[in-house]
PDB file of N, CA and C in Angstrom:
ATOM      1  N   UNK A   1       0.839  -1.183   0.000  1.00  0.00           N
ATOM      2  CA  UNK A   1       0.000   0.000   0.000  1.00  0.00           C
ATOM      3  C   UNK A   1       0.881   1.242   0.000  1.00  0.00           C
ATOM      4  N   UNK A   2       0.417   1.995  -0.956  1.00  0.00           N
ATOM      5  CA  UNK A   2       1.493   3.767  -0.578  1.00  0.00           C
ATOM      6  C   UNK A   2       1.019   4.269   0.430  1.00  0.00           C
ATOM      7  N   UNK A   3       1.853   4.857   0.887  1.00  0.00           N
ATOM      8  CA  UNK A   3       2.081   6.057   1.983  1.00  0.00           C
ATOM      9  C   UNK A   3       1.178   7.487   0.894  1.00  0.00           C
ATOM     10  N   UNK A   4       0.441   8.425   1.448  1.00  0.00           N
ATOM     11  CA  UNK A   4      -0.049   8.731   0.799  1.00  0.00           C
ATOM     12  C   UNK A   4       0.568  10.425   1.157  1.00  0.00           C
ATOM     13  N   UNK A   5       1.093  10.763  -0.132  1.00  0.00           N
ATOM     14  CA  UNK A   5       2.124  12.102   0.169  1.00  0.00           C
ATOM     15  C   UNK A   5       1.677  13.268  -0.745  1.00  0.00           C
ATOM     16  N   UNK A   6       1.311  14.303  -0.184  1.00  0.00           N
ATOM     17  CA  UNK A   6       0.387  15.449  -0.818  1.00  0.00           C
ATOM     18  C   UNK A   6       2.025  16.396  -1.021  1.00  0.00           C
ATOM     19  N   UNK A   7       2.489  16.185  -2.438  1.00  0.00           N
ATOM     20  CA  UNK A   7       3.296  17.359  -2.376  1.00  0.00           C
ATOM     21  C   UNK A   7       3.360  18.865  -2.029  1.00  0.00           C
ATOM     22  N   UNK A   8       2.072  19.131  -1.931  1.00  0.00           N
ATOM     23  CA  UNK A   8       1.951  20.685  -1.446  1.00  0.00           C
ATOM     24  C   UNK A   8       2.457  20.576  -0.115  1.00  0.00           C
ATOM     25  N   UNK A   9       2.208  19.804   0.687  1.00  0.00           N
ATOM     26  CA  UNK A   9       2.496  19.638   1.933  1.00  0.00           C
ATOM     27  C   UNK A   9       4.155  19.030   2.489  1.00  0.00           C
ATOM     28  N   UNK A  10       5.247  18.533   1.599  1.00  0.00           N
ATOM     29  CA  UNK A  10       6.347  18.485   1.733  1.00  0.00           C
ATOM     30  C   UNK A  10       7.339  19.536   1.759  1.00  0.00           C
ATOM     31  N   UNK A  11       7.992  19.635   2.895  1.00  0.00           N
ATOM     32  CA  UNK A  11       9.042  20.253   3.061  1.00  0.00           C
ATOM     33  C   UNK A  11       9.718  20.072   2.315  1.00  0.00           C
ATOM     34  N   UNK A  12      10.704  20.533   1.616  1.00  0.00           N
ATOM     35  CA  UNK A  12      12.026  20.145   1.004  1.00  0.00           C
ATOM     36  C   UNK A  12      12.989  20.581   1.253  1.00  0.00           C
ATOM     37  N   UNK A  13      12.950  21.653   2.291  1.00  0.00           N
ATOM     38  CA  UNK A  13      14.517  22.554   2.927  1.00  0.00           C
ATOM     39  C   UNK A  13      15.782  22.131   2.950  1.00  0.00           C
ATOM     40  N   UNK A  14      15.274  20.622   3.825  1.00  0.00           N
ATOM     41  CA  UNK A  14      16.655  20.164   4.512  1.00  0.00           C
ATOM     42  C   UNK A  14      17.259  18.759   3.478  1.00  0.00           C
ATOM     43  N   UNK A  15      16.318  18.327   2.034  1.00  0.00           N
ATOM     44  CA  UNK A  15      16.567  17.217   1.175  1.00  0.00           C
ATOM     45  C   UNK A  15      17.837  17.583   0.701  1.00  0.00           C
ATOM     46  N   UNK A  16      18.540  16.798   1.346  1.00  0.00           N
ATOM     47  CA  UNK A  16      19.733  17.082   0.044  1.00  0.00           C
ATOM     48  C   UNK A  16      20.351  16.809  -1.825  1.00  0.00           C
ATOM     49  N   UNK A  17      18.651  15.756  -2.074  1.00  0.00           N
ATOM     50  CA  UNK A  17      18.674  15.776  -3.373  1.00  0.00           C
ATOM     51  C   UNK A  17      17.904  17.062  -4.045  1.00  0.00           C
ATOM     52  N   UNK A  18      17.586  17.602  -3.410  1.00  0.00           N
ATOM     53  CA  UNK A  18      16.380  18.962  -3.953  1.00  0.00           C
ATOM     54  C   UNK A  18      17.267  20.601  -3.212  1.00  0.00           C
ATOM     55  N   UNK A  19      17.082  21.066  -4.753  1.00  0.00           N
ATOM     56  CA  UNK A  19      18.143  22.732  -4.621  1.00  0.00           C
ATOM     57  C   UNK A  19      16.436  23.089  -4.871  1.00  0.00           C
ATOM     58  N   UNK A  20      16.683  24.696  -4.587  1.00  0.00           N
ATOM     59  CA  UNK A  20      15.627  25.806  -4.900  1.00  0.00           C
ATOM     60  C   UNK A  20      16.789  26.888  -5.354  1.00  0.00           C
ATOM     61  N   UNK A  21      16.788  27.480  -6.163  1.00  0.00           N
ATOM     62  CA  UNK A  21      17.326  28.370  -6.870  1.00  0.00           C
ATOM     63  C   UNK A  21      16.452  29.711  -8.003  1.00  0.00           C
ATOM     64  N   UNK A  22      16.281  31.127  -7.334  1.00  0.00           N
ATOM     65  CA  UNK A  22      15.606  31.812  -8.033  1.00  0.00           C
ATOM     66  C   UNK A  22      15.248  31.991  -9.042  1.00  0.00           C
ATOM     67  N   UNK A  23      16.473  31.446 -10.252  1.00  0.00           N
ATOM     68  CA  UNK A  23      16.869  31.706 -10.961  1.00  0.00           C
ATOM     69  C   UNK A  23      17.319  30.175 -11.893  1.00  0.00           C
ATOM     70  N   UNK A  24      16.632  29.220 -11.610  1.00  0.00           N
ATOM     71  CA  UNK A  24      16.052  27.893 -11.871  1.00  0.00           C
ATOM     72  C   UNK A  24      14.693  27.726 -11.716  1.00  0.00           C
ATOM     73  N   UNK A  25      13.300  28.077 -12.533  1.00  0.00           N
ATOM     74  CA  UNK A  25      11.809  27.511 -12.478  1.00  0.00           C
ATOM     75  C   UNK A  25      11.736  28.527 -11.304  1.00  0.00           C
ATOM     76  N   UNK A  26      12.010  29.327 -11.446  1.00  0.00           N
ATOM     77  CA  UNK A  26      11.694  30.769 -10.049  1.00  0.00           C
ATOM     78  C   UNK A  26      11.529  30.007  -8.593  1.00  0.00           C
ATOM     79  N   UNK A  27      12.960  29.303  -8.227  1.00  0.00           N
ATOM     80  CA  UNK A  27      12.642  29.328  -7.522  1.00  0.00           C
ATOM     81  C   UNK A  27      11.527  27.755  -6.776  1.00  0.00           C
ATOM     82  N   UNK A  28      11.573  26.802  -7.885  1.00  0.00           N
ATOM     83  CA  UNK A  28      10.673  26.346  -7.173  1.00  0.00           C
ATOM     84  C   UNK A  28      11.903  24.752  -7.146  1.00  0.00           C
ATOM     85  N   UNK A  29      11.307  23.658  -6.016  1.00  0.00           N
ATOM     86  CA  UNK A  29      12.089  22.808  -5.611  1.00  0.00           C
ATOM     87  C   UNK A  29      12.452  21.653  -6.918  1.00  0.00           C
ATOM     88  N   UNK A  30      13.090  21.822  -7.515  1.00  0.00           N
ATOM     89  CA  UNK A  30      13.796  20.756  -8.272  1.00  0.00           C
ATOM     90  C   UNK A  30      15.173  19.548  -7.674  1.00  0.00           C
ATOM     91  N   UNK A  31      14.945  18.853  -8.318  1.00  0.00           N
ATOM     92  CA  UNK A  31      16.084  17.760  -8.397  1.00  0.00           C
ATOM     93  C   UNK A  31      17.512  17.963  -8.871  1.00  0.00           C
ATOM     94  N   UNK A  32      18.361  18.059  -7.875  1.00  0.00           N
ATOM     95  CA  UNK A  32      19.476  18.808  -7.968  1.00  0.00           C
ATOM     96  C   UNK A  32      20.331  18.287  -9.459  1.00  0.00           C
ATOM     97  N   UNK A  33      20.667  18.788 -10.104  1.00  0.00           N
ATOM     98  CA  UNK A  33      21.491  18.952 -12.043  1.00  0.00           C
ATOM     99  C   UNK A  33      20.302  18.588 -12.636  1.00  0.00           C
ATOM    100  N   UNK A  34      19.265  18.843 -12.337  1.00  0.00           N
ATOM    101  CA  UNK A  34      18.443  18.770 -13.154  1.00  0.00           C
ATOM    102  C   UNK A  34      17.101  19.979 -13.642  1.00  0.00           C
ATOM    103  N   UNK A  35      16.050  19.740 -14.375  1.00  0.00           N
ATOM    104  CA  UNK A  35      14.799  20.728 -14.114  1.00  0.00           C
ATOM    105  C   UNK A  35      13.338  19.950 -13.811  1.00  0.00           C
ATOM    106  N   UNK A  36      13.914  19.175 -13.485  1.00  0.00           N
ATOM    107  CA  UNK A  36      12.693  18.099 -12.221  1.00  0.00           C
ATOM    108  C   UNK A  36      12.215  18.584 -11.412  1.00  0.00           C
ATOM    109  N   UNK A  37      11.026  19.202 -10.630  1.00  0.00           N
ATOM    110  CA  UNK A  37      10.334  19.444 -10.119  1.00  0.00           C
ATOM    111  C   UNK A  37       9.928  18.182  -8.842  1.00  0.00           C
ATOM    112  N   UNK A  38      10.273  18.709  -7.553  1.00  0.00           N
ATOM    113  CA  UNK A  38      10.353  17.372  -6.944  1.00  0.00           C
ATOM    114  C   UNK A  38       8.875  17.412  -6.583  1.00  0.00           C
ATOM    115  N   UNK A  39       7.908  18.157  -6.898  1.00  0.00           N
ATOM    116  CA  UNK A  39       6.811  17.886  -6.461  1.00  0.00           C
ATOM    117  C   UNK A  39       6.208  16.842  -7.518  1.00  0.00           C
ATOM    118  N   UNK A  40       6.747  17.184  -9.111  1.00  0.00           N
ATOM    119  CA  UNK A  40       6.209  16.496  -9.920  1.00  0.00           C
ATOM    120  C   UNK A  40       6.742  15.132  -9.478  1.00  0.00           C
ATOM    121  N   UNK A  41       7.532  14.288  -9.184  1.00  0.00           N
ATOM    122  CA  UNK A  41       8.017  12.947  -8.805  1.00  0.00           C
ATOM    123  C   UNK A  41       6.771  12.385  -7.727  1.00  0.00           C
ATOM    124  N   UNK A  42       6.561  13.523  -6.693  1.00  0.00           N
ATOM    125  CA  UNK A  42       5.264  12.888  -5.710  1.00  0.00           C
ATOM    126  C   UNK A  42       4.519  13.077  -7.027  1.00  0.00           C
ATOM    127  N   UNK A  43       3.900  13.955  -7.040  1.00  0.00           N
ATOM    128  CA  UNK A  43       3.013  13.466  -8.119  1.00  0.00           C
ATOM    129  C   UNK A  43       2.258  12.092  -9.033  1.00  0.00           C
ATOM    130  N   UNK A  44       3.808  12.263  -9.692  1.00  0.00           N
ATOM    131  CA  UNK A  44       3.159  11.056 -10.608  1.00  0.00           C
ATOM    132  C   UNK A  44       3.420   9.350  -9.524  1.00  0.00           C
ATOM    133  N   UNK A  45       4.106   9.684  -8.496  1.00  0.00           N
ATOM    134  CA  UNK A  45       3.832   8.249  -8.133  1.00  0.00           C
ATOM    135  C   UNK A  45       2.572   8.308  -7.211  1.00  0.00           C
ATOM    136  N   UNK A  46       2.031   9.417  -6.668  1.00  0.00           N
ATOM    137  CA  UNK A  46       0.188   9.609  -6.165  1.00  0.00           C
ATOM    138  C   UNK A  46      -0.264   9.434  -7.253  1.00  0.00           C
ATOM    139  N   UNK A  47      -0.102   8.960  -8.443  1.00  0.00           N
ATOM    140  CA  UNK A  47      -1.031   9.138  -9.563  1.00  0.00           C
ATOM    141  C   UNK A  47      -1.021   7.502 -10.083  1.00  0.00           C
ATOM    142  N   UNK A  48       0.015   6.905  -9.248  1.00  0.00           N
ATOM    143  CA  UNK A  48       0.159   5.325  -9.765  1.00  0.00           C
ATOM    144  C   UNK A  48       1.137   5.022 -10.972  1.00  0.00           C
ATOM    145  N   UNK A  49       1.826   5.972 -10.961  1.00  0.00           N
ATOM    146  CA  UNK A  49       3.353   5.309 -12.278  1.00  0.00           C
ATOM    147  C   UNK A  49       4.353   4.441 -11.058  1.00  0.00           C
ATOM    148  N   UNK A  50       4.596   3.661 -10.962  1.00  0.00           N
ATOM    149  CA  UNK A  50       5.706   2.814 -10.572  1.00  0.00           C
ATOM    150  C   UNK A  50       7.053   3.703 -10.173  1.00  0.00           C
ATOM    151  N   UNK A  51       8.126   3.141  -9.581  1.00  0.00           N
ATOM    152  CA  UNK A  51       9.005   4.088  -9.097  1.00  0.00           C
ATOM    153  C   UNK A  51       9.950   3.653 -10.771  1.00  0.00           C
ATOM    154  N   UNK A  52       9.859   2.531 -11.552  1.00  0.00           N
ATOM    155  CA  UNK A  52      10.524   2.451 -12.529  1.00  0.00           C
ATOM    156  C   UNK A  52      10.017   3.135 -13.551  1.00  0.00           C
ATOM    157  N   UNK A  53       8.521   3.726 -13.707  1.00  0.00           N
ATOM    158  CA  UNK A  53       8.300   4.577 -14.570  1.00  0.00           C
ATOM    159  C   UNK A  53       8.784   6.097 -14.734  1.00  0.00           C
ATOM    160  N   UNK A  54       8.324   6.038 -13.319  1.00  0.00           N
ATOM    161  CA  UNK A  54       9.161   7.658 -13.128  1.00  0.00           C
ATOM    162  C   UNK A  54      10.545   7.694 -13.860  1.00  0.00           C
ATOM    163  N   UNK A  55      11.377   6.869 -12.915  1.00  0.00           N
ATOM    164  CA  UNK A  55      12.875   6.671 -13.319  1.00  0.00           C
ATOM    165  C   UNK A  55      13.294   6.912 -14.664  1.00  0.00           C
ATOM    166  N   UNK A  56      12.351   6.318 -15.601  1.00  0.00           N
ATOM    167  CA  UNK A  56      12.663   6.414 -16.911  1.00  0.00           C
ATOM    168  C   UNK A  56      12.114   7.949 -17.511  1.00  0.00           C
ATOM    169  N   UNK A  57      10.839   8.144 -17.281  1.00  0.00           N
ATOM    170  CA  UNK A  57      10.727   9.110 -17.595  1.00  0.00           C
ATOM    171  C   UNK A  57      11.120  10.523 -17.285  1.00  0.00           C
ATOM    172  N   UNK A  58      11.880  10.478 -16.344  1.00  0.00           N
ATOM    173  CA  UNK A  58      12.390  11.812 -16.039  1.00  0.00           C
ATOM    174  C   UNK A  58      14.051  11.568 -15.677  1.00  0.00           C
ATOM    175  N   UNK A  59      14.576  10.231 -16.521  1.00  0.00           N
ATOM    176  CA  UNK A  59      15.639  10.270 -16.999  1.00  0.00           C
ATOM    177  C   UNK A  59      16.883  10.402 -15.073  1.00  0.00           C
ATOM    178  N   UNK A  60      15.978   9.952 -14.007  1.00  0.00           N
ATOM    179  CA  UNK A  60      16.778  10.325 -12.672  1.00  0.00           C
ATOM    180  C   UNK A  60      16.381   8.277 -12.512  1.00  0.00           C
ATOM    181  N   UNK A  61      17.626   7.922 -11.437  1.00  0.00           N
ATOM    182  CA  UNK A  61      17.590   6.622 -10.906  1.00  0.00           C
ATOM    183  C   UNK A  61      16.548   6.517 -10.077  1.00  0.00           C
ATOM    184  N   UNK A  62      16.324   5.452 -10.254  1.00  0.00           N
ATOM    185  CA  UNK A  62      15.527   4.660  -8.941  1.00  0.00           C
ATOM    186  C   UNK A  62      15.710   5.120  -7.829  1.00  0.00           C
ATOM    187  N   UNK A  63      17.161   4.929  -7.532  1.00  0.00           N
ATOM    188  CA  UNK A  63      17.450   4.885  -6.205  1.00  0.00           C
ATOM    189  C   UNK A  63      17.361   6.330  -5.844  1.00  0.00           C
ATOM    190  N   UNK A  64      17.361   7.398  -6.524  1.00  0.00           N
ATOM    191  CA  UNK A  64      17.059   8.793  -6.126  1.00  0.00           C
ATOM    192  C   UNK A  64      15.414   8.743  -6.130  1.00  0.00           C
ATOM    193  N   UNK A  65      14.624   8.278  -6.996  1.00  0.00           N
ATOM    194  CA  UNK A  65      13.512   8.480  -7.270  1.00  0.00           C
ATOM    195  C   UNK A  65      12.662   8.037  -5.389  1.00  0.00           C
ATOM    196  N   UNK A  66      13.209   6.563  -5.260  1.00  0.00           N
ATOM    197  CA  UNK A  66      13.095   6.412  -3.878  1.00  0.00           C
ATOM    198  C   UNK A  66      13.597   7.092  -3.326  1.00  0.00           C
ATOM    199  N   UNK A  67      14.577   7.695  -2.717  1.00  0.00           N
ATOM    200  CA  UNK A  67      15.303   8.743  -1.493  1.00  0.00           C
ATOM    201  C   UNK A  67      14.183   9.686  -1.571  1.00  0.00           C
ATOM    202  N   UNK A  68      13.780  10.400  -2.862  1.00  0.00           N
ATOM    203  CA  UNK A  68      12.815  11.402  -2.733  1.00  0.00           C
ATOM    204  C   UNK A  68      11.538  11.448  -2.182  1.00  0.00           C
ATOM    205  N   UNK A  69      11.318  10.007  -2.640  1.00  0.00           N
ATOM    206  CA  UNK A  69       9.713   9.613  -2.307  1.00  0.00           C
ATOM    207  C   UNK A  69       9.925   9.205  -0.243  1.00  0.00           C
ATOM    208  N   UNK A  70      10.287   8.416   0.328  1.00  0.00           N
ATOM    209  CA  UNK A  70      10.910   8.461   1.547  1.00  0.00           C
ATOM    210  C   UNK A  70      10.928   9.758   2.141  1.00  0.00           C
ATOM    211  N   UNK A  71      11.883  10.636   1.703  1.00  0.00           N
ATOM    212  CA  UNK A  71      11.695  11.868   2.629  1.00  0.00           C
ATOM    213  C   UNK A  71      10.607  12.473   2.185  1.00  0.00           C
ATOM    214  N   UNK A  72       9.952  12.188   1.526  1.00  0.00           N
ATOM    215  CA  UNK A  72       8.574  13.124   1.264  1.00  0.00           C
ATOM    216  C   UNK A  72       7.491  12.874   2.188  1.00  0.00           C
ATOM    217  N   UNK A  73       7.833  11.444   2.355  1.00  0.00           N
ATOM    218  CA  UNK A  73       6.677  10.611   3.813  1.00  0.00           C
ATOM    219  C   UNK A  73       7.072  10.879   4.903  1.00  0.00           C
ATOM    220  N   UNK A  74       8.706  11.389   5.342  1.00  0.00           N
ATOM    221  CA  UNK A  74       8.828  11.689   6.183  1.00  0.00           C
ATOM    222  C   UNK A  74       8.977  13.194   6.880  1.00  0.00           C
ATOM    223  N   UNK A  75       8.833  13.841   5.693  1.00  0.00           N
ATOM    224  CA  UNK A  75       8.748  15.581   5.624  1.00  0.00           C
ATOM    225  C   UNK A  75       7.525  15.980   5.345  1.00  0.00           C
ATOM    226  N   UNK A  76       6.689  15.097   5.676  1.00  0.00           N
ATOM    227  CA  UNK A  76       5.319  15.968   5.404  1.00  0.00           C
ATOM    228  C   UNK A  76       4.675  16.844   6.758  1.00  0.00           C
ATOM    229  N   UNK A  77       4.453  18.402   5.612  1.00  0.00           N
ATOM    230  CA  UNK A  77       3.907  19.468   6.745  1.00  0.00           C
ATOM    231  C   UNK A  77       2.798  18.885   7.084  1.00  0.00           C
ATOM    232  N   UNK A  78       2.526  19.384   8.077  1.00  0.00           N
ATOM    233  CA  UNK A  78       1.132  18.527   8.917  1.00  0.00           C
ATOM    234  C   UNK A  78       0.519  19.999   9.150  1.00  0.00           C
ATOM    235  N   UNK A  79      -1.143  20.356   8.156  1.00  0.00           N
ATOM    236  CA  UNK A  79      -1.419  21.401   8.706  1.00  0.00           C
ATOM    237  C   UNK A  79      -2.423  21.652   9.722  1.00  0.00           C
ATOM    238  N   UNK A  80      -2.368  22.786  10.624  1.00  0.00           N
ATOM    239  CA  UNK A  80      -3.190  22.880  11.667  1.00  0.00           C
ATOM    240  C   UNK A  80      -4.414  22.615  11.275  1.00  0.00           C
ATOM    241  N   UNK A  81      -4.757  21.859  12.209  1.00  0.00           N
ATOM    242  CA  UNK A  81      -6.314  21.428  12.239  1.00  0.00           C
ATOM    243  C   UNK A  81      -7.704  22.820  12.059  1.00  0.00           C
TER     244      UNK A  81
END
């Protein structure tokens, strides 16, 4: 069963696979040497692509594709009730 991970709600501050740079997508959290959008990675695996689909399609490993997805379950903002 997935862990169920609302990218709006992930931190990404402290990921060390994910830069924010102003002056990269203004600013918004990508996948570090890349223009991956780490929200898009939650995304499409809340949407049911496999962690090997992703992988391929956005051209990043598995094994990053997991690290990302992991801290995303474990960085999720929790908002006030």
């Amino acid at each position: 069963m997935r862990a169920i991970i609302d990218p709006k709600l992930v931190d990404w501050s402290d990921c060390q696979l994910v830069e924010r740079d102003p002056g990269k997508l203004s600013g918004v959290p990508i996948v570090k040497h890349t223009r991956v959008q780490a929200d898009s990675i939650v995304e499409n695996y809340e949407s049911g692509s496999p962690v090997e689909e992703i992988a391929y399609n956005f051209r990043i490993s598995e094994d990053i594709i997991r690290e990302l997805l992991a801290y995303g379950v474990s960085r999720r903002n929790h908002p006030a009730p």
